[in-house]
Protein backbone atom coordinates (compact mmCIF):
# COMPACT_ATOMS: atom_id res chain seq x y z
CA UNK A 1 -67.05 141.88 68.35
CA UNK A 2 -63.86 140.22 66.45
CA UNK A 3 -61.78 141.48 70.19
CA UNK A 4 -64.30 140.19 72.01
CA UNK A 5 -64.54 137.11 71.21
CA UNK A 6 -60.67 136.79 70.80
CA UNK A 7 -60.27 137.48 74.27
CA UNK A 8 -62.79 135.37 75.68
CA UNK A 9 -61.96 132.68 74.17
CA UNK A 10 -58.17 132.91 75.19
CA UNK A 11 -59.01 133.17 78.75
CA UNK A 12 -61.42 130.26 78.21
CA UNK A 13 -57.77 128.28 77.26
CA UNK A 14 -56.22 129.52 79.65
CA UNK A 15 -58.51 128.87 82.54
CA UNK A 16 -60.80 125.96 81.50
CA UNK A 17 -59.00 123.61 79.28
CA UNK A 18 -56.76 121.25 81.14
CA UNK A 19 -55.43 119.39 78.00
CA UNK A 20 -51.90 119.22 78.08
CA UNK A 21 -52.07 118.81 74.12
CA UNK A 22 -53.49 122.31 73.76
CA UNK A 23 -49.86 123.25 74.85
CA UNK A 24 -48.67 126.69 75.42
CA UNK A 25 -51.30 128.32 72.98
CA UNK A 26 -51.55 132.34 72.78
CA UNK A 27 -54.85 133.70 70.71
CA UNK A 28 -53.47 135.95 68.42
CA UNK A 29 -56.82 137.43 66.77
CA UNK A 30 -59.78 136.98 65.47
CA UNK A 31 -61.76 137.41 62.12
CA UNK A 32 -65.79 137.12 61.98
CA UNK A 33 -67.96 136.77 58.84
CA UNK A 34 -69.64 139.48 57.59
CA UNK A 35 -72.69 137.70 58.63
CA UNK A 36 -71.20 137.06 62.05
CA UNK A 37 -71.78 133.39 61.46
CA UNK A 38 -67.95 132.06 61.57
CA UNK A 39 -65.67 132.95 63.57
CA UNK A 40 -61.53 131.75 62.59
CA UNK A 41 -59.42 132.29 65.94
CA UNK A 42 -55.82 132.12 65.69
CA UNK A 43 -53.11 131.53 67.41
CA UNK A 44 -49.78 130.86 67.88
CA UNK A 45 -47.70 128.29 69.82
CA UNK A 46 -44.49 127.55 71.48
CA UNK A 47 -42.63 124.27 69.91
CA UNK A 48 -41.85 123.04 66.75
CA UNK A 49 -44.40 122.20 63.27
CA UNK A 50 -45.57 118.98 65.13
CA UNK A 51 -46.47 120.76 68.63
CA UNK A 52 -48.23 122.96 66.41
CA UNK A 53 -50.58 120.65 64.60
CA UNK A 54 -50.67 118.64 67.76
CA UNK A 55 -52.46 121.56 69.22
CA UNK A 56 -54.52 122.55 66.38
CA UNK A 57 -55.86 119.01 66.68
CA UNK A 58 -56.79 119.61 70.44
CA UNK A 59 -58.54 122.83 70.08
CA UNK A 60 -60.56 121.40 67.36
CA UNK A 61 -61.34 118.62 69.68
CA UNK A 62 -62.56 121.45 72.21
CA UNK A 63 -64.24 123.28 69.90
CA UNK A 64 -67.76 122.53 71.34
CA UNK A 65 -66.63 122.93 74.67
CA UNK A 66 -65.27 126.67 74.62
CA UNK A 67 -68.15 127.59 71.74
CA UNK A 68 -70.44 126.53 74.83
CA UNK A 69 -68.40 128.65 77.27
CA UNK A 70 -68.48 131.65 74.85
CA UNK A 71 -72.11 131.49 74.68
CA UNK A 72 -72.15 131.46 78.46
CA UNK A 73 -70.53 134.99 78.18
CA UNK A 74 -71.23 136.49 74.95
CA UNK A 75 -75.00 137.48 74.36
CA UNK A 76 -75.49 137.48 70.67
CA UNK A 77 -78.61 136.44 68.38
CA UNK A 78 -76.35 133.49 66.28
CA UNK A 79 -73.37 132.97 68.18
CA UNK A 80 -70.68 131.72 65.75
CA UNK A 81 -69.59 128.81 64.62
CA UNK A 82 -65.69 128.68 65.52
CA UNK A 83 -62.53 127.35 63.59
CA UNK A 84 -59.31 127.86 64.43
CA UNK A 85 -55.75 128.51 62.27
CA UNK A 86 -52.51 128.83 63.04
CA UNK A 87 -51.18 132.12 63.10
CA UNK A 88 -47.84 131.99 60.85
CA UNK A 89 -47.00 135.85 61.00
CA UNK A 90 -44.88 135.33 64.32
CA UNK A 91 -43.39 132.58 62.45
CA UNK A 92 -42.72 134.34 59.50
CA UNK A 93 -41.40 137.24 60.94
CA UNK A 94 -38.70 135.12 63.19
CA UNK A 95 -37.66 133.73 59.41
CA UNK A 96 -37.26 137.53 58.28
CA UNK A 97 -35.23 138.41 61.22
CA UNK A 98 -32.67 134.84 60.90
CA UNK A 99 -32.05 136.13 57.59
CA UNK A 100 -31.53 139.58 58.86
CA UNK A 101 -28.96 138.55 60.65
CA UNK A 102 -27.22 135.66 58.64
CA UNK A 103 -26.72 138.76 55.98
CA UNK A 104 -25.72 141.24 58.72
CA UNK A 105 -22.97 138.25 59.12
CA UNK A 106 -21.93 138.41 55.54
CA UNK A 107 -21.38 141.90 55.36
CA UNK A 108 -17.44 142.61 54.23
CA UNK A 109 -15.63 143.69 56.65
CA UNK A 110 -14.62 147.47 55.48
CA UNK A 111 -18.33 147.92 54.72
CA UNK A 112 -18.95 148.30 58.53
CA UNK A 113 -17.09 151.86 58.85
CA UNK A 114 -18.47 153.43 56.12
């Protein structure tokens, strides 16, 4: 149900919401409830912390708009209530790879042939 509603809802961004604060916004996943009441969508986003928040702030604001849109196209008995997070694994594994390389940089030279 979780990849259901993930996807539905990103092609609901895609195609439906002409905000140009949502930004370039990829859905990421999805986590439900156990009682399928809440769903937390998130996503990531191209652009710096303040792009970020910026359009955090917009899909919050459209939050009524694509839960209506998702009920349109998801039959269930108590559709869920949605919230969305950033998704900081993509930016947390760009971090681990920067420092991957800064030490592959540091490496002494005679170290390489070994």
């Amino acid at each position: 149900m979780a990849d259901a509603i993930r996807d539905i809802v990103a092609e609901i961004i895609l195609k439906q919401i002409s905000d140009p604060g949502v930004g370039f916004v990829t859905v990421t996943r999805c986590s439900l409830s156990r009682d399928l009441r809440n769903a937390t969508v998130y996503f990531s986003v191209m652009g710096d912390d303040a792009q970020r928040q910026r359009s955090l702030a917009h899909l919050e604001h459209a939050r009524g708009f694509i839960r209506y849109q998702l009920s349109r196209r998801l039959k269930m008995k108590f559709l869920p209530e949605l919230h969305f997070a950033l998704d900081e694994v993509l930016a947390q594994e760009q971090r681990i790879n920067r420092l991957l390389d800064e030490m592959e940089g540091l490496e002494p030279e005679g170290e390489e042939n070994k």
